[in-house]
C-alpha atoms as a PDB file:
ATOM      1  CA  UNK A   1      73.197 -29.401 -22.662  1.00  0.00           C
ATOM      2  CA  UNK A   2      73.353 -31.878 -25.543  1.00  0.00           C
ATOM      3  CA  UNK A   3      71.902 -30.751 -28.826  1.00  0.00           C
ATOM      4  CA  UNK A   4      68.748 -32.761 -29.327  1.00  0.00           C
ATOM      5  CA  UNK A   5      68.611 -34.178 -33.068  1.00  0.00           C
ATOM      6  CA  UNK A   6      65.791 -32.781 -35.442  1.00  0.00           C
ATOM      7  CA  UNK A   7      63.842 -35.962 -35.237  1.00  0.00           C
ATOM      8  CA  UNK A   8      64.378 -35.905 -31.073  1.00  0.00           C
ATOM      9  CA  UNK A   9      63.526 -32.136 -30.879  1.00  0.00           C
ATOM     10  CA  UNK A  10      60.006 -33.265 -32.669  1.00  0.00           C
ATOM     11  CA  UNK A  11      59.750 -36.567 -31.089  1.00  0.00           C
ATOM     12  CA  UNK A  12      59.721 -34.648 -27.945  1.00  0.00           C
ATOM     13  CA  UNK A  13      57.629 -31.517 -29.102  1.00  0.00           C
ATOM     14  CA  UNK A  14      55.003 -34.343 -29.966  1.00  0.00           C
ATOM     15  CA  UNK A  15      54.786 -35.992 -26.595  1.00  0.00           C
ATOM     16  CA  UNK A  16      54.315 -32.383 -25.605  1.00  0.00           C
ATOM     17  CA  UNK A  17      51.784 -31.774 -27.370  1.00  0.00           C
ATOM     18  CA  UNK A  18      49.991 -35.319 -26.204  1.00  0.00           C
ATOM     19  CA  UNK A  19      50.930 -35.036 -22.610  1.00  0.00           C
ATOM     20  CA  UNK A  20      49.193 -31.455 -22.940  1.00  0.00           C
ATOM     21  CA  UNK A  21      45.816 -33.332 -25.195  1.00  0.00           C
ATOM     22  CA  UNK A  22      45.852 -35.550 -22.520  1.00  0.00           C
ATOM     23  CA  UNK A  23      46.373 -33.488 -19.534  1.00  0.00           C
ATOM     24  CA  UNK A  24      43.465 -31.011 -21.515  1.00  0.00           C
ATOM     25  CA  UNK A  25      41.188 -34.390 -21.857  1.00  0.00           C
ATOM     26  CA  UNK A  26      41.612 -35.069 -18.286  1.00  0.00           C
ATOM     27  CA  UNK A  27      40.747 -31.426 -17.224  1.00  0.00           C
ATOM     28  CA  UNK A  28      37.730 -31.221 -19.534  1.00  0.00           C
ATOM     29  CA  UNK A  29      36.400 -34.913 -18.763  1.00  0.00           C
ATOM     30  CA  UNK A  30      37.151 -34.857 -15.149  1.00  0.00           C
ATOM     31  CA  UNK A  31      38.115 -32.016 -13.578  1.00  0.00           C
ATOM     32  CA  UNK A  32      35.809 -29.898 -15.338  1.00  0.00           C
ATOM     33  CA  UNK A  33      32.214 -32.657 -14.627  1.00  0.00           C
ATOM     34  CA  UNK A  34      33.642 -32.110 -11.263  1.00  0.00           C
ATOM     35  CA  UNK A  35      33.151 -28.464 -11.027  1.00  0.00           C
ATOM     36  CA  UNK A  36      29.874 -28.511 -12.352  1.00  0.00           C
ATOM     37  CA  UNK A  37      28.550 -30.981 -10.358  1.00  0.00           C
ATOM     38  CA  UNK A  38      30.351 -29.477  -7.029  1.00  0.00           C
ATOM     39  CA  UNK A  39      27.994 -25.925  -8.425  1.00  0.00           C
ATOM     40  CA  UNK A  40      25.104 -27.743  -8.956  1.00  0.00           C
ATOM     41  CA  UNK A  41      25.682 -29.508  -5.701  1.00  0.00           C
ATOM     42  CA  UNK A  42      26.121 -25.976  -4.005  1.00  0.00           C
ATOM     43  CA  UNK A  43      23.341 -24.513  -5.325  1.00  0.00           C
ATOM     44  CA  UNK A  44      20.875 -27.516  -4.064  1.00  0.00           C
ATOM     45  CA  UNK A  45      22.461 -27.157  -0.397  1.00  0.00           C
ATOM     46  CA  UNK A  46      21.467 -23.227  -0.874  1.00  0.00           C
ATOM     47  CA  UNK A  47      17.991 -24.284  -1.601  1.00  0.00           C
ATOM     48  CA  UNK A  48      17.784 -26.763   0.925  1.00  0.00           C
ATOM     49  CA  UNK A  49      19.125 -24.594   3.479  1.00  0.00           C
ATOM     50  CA  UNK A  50      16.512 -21.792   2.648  1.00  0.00           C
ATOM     51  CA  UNK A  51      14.617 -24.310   2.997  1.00  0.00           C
ATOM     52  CA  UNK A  52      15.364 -25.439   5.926  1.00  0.00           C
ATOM     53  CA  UNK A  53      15.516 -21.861   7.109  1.00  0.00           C
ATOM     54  CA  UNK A  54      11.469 -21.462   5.916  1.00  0.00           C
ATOM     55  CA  UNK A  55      10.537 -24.248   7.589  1.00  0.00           C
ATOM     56  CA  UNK A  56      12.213 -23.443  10.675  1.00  0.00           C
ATOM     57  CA  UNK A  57      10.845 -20.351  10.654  1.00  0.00           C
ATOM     58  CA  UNK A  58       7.158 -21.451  10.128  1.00  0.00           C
ATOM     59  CA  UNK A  59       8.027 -23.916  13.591  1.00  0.00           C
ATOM     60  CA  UNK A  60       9.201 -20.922  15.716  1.00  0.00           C
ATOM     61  CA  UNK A  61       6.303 -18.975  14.432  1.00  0.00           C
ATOM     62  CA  UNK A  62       3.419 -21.296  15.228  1.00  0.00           C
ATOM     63  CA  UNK A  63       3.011 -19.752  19.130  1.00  0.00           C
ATOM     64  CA  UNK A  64       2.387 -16.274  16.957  1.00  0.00           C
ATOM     65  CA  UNK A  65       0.125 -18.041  15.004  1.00  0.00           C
ATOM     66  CA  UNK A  66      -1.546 -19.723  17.326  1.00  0.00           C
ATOM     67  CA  UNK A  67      -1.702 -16.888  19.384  1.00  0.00           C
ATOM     68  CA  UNK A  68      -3.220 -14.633  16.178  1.00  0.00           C
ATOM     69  CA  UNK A  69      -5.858 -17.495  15.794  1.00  0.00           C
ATOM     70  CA  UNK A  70      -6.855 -16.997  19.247  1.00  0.00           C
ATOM     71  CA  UNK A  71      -6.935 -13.361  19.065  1.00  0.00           C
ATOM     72  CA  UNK A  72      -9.135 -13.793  15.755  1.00  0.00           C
ATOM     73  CA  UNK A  73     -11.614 -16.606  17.473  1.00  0.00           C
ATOM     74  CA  UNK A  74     -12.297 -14.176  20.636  1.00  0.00           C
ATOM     75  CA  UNK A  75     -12.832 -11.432  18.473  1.00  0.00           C
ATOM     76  CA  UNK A  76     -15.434 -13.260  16.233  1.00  0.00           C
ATOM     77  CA  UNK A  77     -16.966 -14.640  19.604  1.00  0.00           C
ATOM     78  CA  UNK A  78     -17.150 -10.934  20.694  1.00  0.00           C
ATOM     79  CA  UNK A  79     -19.048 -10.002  17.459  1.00  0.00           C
ATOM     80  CA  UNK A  80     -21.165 -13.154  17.112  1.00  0.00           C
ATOM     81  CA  UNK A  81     -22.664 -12.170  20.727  1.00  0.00           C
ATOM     82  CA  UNK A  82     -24.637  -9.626  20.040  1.00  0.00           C
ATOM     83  CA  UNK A  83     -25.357 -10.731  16.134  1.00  0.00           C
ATOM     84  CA  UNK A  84     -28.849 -11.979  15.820  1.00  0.00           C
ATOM     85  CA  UNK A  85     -29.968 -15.387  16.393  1.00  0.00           C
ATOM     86  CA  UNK A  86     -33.196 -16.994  17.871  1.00  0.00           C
ATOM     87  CA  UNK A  87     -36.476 -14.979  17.431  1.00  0.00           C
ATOM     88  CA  UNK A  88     -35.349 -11.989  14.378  1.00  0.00           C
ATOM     89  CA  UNK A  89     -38.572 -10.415  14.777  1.00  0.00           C
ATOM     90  CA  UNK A  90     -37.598  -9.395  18.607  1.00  0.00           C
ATOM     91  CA  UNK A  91     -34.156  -9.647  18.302  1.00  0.00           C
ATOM     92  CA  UNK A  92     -34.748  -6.773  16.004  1.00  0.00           C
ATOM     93  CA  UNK A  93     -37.354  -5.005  18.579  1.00  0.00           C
ATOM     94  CA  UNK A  94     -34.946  -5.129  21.161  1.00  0.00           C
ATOM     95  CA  UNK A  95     -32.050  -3.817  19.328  1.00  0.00           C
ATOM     96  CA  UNK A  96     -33.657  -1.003  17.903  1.00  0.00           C
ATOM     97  CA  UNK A  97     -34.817   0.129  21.336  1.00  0.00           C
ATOM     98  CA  UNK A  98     -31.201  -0.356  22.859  1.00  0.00           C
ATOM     99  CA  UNK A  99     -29.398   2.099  19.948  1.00  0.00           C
ATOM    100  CA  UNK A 100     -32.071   4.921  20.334  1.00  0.00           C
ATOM    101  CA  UNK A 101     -31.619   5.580  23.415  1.00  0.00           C
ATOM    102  CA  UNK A 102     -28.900   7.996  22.534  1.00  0.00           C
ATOM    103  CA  UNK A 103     -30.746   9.913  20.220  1.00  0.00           C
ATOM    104  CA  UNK A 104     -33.972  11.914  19.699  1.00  0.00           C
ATOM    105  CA  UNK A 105     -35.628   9.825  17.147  1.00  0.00           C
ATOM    106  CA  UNK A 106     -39.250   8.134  17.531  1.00  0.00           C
ATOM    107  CA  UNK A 107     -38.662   4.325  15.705  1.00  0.00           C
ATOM    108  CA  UNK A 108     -41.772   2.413  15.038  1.00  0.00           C
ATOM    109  CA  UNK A 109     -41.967  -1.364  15.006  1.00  0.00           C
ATOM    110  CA  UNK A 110     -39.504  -2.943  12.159  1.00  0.00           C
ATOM    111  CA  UNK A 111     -40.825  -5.165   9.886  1.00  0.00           C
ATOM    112  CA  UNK A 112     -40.583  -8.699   9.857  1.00  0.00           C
ATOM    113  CA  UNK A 113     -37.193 -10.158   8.687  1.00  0.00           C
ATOM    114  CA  UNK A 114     -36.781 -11.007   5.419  1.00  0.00           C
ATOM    115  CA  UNK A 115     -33.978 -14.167   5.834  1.00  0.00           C
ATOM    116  CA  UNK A 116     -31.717 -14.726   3.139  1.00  0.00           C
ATOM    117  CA  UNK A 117     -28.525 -16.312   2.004  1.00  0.00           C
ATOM    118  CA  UNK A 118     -25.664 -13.476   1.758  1.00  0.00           C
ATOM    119  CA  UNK A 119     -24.116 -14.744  -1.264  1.00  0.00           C
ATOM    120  CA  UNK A 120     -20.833 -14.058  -0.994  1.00  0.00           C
ATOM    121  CA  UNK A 121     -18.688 -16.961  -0.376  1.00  0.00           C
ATOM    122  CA  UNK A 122     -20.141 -20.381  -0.638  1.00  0.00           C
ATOM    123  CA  UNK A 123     -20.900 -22.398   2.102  1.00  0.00           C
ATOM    124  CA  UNK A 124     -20.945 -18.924   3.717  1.00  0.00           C
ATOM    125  CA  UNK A 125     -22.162 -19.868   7.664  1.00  0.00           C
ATOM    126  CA  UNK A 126     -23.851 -17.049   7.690  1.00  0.00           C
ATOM    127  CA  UNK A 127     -27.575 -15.660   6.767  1.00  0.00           C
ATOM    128  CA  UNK A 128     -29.001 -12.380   6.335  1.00  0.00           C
ATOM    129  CA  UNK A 129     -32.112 -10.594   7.994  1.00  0.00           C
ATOM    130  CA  UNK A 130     -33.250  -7.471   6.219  1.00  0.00           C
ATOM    131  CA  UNK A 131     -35.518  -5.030   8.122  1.00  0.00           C
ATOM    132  CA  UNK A 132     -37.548  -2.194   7.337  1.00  0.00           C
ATOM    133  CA  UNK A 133     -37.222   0.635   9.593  1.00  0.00           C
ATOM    134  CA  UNK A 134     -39.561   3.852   9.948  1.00  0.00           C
ATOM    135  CA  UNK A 135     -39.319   6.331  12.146  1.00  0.00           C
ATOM    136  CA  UNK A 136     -38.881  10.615  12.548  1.00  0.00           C
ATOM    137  CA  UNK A 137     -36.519  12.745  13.893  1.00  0.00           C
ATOM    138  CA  UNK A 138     -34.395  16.089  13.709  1.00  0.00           C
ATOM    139  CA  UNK A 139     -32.126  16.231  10.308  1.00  0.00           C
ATOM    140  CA  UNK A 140     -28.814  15.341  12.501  1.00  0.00           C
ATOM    141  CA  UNK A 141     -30.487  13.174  15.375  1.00  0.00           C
ATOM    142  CA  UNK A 142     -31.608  11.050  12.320  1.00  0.00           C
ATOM    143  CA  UNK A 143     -27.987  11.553  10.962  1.00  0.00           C
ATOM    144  CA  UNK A 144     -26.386  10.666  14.663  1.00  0.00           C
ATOM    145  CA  UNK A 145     -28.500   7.423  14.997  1.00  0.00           C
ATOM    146  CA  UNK A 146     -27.944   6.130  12.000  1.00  0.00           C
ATOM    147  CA  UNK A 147     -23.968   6.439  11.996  1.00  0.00           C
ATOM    148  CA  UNK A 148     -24.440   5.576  15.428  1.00  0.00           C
ATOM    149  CA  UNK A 149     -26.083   1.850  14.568  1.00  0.00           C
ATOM    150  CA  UNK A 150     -23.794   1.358  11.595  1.00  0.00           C
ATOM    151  CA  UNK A 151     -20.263   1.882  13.825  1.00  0.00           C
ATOM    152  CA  UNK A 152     -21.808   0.195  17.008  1.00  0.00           C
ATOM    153  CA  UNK A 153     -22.422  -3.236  15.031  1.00  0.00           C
ATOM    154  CA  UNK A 154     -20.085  -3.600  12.479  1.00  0.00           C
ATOM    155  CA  UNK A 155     -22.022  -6.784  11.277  1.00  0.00           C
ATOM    156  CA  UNK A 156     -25.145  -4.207   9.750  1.00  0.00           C
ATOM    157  CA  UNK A 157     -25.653  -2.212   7.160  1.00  0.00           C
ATOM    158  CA  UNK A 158     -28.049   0.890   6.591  1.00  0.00           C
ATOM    159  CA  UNK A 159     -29.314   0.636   2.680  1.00  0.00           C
ATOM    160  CA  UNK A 160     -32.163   2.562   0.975  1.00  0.00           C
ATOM    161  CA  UNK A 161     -31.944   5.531   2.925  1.00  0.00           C
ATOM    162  CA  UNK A 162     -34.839   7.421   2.531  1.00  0.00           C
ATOM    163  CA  UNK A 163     -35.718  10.999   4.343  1.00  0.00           C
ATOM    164  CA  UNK A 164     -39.017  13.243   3.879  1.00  0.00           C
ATOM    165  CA  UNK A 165     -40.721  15.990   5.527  1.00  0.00           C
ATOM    166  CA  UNK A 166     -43.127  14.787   8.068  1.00  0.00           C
ATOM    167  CA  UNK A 167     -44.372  17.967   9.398  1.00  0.00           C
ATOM    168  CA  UNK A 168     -47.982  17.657  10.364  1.00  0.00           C
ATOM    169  CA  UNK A 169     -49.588  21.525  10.252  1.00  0.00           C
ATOM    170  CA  UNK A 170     -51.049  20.941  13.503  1.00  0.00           C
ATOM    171  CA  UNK A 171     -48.238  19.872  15.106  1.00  0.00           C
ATOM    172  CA  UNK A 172     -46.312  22.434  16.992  1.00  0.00           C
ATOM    173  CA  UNK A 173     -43.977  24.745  15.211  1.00  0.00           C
ATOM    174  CA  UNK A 174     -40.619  22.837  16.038  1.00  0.00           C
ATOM    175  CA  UNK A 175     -42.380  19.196  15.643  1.00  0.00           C
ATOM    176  CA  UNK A 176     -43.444  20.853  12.016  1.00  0.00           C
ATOM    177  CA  UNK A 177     -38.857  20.753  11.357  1.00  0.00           C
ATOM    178  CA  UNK A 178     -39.468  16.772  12.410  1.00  0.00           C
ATOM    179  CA  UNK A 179     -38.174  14.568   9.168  1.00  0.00           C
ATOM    180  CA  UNK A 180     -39.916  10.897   8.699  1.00  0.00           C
ATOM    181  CA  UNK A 181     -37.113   8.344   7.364  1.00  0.00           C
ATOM    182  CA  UNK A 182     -36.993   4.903   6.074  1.00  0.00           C
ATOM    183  CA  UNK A 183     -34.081   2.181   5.834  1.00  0.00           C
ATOM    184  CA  UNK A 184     -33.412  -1.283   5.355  1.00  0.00           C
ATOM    185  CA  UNK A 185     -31.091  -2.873   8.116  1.00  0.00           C
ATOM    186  CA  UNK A 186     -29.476  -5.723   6.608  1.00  0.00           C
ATOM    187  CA  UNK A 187     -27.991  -7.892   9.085  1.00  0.00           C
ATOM    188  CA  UNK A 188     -25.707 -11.301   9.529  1.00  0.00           C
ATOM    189  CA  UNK A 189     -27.535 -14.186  10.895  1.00  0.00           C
ATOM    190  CA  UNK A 190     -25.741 -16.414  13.671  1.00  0.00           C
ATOM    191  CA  UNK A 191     -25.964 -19.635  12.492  1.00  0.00           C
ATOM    192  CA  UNK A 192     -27.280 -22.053  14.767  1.00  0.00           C
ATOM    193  CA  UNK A 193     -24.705 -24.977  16.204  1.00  0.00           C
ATOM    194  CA  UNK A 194     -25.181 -28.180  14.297  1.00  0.00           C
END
């Protein structure tokens, strides 16, 4: 090989040294915008596919939803058909006289409804009926009927639980044990169909 001459041997160390600012240029400039938009393009697709993959999902899952809703409506038709509506006052009557049968408690007339709004959500579609209930009975037969109307209709509530001795001291010795209790029944309203 020919000995390159000093001002050859930097002539060509120069070009070097352009061919690599240029080839450096090109990579930064080019090669390099490339890359980051071929990540920032990848990363978009990810999105899009998850996506994509959500809203597929949501699509297959609409017969499960559908289904759930129909599950939930039959269930809240279930409830609503024994939840007061029309006359409260013998609604009430009739109730009371059903859920006692059970037990050994004596339950005198309730009182007349007091209708109100429940106040919990607005635009709530339902209303609430509060009774007063009186009545006597054995310590746990008052216990048992109580629980009993509380689990049987989950759309009531027993509040104000009150319980005294009602002995009379000419009663008989076992009707003397006899307790007299008192409770509101707070109940849901159906609302009537527009």
């Amino acid at each position: 090989m020919n000995k390159l001459s000093k001002q050859k041997q930097q002539q060509l160390i120069g070009v070097a040294v352009v061919a690599l600012g240029i080839l450096g240029a090109l990579y930064w400039f080019v090669i390099h915008a490339q890359n980051e938009t071929i990540a920032k393009n990848r990363k978009e697709t990810a999105l899009l596919d998850d996506q994509i993959g959500k809203a597929d999902k949501l699509k297959n899952s609409q017969a499960q939803v559908q289904e759930d809703l129909t599950a939930v409506t039959n269930r809240l038709a279930k409830v609503e058909k024994d939840m007061a509506t029309g006359d409260l006052f013998l609604w009430a009557i009739e109730l009371l006289n059903t859920a006692k049968k059970p037990y050994i408690v004596d339950v005198q007339t309730p009182s007349t409804p007091d209708i109100g709004p429940i106040g919990l959500l607005s635009d709530f579609p339902y209303k609430s009926a509060k009774y007063v209930v009186r009545g006597s009975g054995f310590y746990h037969d008052i216990g048992k009927f109580v629980t009993g109307v509380e689990n049987a209709y989950p759309y009531m509530r027993v509040q104000n639980l009150q319980v005294d001795v009602g002995g009379d001291s000419t009663a008989a010795d076992q009707d003397k044990e006899k307790l007299s209790f008192r409770f509101e029944l707070v109940t849901m309203v159906k609302p009537t169909a527009k």
